[in-house]
C-alpha atoms as a PDB file:
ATOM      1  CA  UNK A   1     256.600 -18.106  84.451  1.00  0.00           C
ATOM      2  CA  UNK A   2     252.895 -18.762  82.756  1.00  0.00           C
ATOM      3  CA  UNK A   3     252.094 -16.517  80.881  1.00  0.00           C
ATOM      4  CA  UNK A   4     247.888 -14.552  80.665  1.00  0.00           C
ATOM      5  CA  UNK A   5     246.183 -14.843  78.082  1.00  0.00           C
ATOM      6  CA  UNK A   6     243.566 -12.089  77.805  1.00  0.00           C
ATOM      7  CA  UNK A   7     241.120 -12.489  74.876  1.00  0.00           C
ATOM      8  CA  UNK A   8     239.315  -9.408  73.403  1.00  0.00           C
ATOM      9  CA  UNK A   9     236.545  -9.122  71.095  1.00  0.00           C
ATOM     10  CA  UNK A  10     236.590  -6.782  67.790  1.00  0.00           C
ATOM     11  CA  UNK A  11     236.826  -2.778  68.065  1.00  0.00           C
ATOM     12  CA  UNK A  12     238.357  -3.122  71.663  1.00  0.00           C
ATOM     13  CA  UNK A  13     241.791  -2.284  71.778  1.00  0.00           C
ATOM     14  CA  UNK A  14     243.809  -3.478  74.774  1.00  0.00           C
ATOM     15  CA  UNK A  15     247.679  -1.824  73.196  1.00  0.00           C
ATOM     16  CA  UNK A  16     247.490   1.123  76.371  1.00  0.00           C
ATOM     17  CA  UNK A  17     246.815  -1.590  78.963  1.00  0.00           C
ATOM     18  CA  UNK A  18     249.282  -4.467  77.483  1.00  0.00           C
ATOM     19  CA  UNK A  19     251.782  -1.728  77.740  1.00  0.00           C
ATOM     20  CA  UNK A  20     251.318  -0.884  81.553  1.00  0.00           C
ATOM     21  CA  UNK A  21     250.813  -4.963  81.983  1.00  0.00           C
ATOM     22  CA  UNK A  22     254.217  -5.570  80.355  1.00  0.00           C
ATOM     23  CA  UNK A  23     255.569  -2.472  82.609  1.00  0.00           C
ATOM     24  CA  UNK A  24     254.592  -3.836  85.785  1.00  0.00           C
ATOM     25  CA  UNK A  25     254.473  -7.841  85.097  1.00  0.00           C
ATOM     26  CA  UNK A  26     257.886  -7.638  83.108  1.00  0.00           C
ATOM     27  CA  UNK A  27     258.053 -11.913  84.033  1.00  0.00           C
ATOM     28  CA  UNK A  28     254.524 -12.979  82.960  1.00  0.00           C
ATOM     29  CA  UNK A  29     254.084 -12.708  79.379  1.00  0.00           C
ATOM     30  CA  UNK A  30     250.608 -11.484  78.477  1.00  0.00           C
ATOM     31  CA  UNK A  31     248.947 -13.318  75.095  1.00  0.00           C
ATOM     32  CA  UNK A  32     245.937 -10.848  73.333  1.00  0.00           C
ATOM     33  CA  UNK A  33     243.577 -13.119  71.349  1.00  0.00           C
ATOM     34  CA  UNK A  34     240.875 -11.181  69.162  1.00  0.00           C
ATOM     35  CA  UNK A  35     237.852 -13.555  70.104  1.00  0.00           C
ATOM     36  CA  UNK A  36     234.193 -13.624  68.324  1.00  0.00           C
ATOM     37  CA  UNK A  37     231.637 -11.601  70.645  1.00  0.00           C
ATOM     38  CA  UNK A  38     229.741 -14.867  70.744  1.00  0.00           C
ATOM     39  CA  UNK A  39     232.083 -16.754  72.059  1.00  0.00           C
ATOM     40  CA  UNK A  40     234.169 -14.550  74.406  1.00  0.00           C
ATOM     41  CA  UNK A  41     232.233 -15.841  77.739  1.00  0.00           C
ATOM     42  CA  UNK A  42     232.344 -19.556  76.764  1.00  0.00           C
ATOM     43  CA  UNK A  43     236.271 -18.904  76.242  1.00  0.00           C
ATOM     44  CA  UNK A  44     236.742 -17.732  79.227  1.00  0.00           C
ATOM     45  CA  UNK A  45     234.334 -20.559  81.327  1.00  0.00           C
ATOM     46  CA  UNK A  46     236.415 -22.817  79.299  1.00  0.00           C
ATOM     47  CA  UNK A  47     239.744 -22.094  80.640  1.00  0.00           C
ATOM     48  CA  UNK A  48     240.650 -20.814  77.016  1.00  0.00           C
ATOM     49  CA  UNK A  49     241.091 -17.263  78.002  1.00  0.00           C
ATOM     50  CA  UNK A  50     242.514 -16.221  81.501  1.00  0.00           C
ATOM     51  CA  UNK A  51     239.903 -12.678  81.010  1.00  0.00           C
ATOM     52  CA  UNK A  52     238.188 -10.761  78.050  1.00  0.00           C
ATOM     53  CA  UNK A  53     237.243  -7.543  77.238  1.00  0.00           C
ATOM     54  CA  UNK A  54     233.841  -7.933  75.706  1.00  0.00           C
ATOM     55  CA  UNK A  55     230.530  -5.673  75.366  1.00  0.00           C
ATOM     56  CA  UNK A  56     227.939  -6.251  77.966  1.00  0.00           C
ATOM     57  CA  UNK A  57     224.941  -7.969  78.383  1.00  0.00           C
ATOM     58  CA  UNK A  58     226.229 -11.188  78.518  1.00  0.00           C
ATOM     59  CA  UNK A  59     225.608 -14.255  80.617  1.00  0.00           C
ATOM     60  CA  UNK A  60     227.102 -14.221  83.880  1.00  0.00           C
ATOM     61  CA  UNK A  61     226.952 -17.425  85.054  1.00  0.00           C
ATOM     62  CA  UNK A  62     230.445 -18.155  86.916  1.00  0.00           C
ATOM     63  CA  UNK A  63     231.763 -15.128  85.511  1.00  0.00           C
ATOM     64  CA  UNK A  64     232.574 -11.660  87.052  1.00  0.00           C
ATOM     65  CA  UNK A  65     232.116  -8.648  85.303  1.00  0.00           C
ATOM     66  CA  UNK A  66     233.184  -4.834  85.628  1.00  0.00           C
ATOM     67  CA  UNK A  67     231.818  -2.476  82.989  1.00  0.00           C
ATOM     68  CA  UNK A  68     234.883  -0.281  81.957  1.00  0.00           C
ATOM     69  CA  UNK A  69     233.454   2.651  80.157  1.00  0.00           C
ATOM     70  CA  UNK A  70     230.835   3.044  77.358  1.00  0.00           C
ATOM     71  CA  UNK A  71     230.905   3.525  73.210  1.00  0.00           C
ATOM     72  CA  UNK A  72     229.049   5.853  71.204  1.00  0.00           C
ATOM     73  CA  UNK A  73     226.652   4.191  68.746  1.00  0.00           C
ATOM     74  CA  UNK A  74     226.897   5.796  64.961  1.00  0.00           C
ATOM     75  CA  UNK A  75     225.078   5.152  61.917  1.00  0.00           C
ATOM     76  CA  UNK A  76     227.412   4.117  59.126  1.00  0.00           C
ATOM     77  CA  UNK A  77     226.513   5.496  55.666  1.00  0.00           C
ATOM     78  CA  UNK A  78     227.615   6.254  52.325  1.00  0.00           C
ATOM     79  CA  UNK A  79     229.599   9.672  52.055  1.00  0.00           C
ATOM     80  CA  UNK A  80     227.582  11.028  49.418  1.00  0.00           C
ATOM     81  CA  UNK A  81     224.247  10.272  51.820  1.00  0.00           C
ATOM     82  CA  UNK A  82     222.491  13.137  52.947  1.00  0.00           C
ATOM     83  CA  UNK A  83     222.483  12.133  56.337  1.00  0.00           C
ATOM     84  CA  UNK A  84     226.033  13.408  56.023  1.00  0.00           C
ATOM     85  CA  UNK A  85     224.710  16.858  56.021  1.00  0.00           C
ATOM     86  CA  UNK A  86     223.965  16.647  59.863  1.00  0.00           C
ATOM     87  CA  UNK A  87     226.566  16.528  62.719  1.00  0.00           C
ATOM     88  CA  UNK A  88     224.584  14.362  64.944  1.00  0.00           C
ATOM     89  CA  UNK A  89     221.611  11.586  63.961  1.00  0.00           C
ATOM     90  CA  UNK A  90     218.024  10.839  65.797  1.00  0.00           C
ATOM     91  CA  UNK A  91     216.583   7.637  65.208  1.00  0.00           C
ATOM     92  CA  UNK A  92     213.445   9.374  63.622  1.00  0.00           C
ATOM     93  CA  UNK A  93     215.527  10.601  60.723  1.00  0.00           C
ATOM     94  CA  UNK A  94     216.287   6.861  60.119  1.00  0.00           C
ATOM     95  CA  UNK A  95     212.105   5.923  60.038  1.00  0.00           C
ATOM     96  CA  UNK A  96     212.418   5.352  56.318  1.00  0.00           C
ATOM     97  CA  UNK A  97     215.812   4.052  56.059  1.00  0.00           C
ATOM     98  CA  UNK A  98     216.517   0.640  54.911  1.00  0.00           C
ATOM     99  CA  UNK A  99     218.577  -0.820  57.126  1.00  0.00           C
ATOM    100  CA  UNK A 100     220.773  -3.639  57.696  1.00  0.00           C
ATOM    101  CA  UNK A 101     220.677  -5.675  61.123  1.00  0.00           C
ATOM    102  CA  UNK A 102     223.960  -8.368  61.149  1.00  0.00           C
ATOM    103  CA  UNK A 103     223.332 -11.532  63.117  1.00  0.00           C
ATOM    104  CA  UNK A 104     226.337 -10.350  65.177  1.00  0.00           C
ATOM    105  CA  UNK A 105     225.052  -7.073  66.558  1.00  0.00           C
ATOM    106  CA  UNK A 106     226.260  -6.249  69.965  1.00  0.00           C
ATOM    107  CA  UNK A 107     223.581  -3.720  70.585  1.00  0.00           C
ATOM    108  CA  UNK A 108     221.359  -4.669  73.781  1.00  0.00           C
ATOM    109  CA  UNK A 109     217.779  -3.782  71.710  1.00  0.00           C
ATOM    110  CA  UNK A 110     215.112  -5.733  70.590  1.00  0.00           C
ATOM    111  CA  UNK A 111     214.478  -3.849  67.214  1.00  0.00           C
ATOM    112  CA  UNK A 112     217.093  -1.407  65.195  1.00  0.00           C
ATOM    113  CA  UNK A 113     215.720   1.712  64.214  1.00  0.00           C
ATOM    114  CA  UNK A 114     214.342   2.423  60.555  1.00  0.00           C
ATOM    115  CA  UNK A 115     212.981  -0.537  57.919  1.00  0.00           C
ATOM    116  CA  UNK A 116     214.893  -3.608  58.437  1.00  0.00           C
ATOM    117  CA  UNK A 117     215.761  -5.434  55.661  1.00  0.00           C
ATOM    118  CA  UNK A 118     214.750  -9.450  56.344  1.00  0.00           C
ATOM    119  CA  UNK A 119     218.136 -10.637  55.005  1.00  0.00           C
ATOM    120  CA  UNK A 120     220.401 -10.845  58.192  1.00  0.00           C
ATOM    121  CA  UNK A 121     223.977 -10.734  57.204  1.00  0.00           C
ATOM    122  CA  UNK A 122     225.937 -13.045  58.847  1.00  0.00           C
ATOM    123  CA  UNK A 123     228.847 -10.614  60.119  1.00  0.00           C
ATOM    124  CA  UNK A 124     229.110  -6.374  60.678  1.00  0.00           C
ATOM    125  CA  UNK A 125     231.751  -7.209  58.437  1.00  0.00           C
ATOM    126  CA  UNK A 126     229.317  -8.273  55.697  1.00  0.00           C
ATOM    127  CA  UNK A 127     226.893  -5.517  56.334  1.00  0.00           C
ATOM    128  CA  UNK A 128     229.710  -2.934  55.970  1.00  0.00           C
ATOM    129  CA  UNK A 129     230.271  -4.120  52.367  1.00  0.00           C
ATOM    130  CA  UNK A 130     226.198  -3.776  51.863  1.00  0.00           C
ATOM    131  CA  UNK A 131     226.268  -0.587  53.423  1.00  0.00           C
ATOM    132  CA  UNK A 132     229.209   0.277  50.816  1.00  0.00           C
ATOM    133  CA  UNK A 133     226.659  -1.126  47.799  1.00  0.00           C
ATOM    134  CA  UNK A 134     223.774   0.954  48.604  1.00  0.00           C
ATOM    135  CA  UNK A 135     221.684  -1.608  50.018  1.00  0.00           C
ATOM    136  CA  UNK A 136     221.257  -0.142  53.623  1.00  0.00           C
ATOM    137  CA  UNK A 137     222.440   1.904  56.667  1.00  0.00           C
ATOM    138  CA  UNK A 138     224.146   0.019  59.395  1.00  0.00           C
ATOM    139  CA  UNK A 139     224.267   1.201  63.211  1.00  0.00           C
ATOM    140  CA  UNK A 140     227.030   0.054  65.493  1.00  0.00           C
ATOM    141  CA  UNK A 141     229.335   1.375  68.111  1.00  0.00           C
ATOM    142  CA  UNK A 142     231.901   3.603  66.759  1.00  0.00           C
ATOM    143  CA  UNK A 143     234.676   1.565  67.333  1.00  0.00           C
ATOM    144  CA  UNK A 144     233.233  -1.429  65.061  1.00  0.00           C
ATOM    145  CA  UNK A 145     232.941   1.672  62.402  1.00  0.00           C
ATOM    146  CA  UNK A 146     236.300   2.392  62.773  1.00  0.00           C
ATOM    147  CA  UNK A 147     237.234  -0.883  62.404  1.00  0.00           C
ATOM    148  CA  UNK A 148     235.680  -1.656  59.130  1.00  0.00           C
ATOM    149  CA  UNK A 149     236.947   2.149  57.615  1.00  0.00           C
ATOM    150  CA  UNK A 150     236.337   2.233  54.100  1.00  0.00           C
ATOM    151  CA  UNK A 151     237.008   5.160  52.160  1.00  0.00           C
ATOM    152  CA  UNK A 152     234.233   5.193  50.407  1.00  0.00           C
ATOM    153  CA  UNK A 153     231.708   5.168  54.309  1.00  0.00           C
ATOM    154  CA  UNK A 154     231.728   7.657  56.962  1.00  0.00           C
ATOM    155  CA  UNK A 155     229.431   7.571  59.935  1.00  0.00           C
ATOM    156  CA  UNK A 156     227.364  10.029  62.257  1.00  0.00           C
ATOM    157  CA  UNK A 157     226.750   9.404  66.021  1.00  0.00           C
ATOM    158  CA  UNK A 158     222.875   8.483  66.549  1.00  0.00           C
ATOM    159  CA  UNK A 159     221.106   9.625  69.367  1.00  0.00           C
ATOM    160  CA  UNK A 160     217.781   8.011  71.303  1.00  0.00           C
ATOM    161  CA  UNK A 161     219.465   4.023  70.598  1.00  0.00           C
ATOM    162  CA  UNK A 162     221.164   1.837  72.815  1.00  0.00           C
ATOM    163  CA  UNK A 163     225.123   1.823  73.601  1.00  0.00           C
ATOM    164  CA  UNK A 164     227.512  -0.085  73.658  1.00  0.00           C
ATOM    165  CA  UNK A 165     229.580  -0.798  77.207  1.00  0.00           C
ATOM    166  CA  UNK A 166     233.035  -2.596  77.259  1.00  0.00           C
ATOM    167  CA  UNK A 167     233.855  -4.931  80.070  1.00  0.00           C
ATOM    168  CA  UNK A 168     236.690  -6.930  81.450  1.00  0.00           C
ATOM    169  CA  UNK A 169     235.223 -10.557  82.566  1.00  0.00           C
ATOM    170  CA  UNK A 170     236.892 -13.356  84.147  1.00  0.00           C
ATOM    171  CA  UNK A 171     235.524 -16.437  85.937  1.00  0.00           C
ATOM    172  CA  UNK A 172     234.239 -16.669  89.624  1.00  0.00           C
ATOM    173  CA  UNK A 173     236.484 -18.437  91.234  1.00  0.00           C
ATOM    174  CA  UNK A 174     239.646 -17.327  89.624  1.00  0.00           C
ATOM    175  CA  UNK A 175     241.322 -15.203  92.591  1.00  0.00           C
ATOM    176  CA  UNK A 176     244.745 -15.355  91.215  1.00  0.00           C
ATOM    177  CA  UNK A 177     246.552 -12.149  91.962  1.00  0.00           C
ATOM    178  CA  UNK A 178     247.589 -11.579  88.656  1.00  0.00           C
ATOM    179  CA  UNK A 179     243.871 -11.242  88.138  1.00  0.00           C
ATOM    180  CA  UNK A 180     244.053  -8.610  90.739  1.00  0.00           C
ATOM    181  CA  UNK A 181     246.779  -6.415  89.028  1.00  0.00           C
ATOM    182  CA  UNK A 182     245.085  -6.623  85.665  1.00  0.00           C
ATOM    183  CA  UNK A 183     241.857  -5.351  87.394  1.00  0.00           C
ATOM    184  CA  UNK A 184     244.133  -2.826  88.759  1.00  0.00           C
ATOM    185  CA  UNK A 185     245.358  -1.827  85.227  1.00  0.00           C
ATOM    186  CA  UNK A 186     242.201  -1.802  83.452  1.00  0.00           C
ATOM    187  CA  UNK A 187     240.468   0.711  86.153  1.00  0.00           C
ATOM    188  CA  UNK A 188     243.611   3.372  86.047  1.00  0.00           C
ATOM    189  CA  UNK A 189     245.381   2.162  89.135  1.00  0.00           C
ATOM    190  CA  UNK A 190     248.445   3.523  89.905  1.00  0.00           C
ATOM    191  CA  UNK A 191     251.340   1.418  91.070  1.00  0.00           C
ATOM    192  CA  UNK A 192     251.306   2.870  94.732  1.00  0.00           C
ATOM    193  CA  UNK A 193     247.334   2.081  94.707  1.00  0.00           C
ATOM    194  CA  UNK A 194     246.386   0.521  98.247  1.00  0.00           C
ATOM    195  CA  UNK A 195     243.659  -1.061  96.693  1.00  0.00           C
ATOM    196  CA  UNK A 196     245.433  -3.450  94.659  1.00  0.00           C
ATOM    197  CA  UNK A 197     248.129  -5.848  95.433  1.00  0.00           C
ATOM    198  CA  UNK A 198     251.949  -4.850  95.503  1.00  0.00           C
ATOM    199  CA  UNK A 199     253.876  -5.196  91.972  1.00  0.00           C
ATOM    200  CA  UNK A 200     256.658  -7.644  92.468  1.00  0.00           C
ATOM    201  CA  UNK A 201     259.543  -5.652  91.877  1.00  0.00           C
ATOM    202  CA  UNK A 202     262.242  -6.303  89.264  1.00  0.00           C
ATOM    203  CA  UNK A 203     265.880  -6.223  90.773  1.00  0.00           C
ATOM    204  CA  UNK A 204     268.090  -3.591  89.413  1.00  0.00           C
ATOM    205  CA  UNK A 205     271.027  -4.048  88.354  1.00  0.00           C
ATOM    206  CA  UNK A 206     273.597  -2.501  90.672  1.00  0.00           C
ATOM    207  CA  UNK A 207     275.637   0.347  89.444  1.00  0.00           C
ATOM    208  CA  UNK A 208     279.437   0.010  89.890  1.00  0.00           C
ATOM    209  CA  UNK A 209     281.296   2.066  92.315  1.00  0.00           C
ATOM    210  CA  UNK A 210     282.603   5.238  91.590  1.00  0.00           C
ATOM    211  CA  UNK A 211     286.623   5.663  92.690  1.00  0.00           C
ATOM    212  CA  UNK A 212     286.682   8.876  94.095  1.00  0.00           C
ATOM    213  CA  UNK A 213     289.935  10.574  92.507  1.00  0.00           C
ATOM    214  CA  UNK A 214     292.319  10.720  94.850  1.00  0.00           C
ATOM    215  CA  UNK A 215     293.535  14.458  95.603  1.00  0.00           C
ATOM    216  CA  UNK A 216     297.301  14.988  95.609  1.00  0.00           C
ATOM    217  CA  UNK A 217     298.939  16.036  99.142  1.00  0.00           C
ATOM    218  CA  UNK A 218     299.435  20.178  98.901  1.00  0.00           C
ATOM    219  CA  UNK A 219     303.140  20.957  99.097  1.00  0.00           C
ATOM    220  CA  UNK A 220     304.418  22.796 102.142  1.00  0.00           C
ATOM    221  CA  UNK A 221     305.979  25.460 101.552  1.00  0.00           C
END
């Protein structure tokens, strides 16, 4: 059978929900491809990708798109900062922060906190090695900060800023069941749900039968 192919973008991780898909679809072979943020929609208009997982906003044109839950945005920093002091970050105790603003940000704002410096990096990747030098402070959602771990970093969740919300897209006029049952998957459905379609089920294999032992005739005395 064809298999999915399900594209996802970087800090999204899809391992709990490929494990229920491979569960329940044991015959259709699901593909994960880790997809640039800027490219996930077009990939999936394309034909490329089946569905993504992607951060919202994003064009919608001929695509659907169900928000799936949302990411806490942190402030990544040096350990030895003293913004490591605090627990929790507001974005007026960035005001005189330099800070770094990658070309790839998925944040939905028109201006990050603090003063930006006018070199864009070209990847979070990039500005997490800055961030590392000393040149700046970096905010992203805390699974892109997770992503990039460096020893030498640590972050604090920032409060007052935009976050970031995970989707699953896939295009308009794809009404393929399988669609369905990954819908079904990625919004906690149980198998027994009534509002998505039936799993096909797997034959099992049959069990041999059992010989009953026969039971020796009692004697008559």
């Amino acid at each position: 059978m064809t298999g999915f192919r399900l594209g996802y973008v970087p800090g999204v991780t899809p391992a709990k929900w490929s494990r229920i898909w491979a569960e329940r679809l044991p015959r259709v072979p699901l593909e994960l491809v880790q997809v640039g943020a800027d490219e996930a929609p077009a990939l999936v208009r394309r034909t490329e990708l089946d569905a993504v997982l992607l951060r919202l906003p994003i064009d919608r044109t001929g695509l659907h798109a169900i928000p799936l839950y949302v990411e806490q945005t942190v402030v990544v920093v040096p350990k030895d900062h003293v913004i490591t002091a605090a627990d929790e970050i507001s974005v007026d105790d960035l005001a005189d922060e330099l800070m770094l603003h990658p070309q790839d940000d998925v944040l939905d704002w028109a201006q990050p906190p603090g003063r930006l410096i006018d070199e864009r990096p070209a990847r979070t990747r990039d500005a997490i090695e800055l961030v590392a030098m000393g040149t700046g402070l970096l905010v992203v959602p805390q699974s892109l900060a997770r992503l990039h771990h460096r020893k030498d970093l640590t972050y604090r969740p920032l409060t007052g800023v935009p976050e970031s919300q995970v989707a699953l897209s896939w295009r308009e006029d794809d009404d393929r069941e399988v669609v369905e049952h990954l819908i079904g998957i990625v919004r906690g459905r149980t198998v027994n749900s009534s509002r998505g379609p039936a799993v096909p089920a797997v034959p099992a294999k049959r069990a041999k039968p059992q010989k009953t032992p026969q039971q020796k005739p009692k004697r008559r005395r």
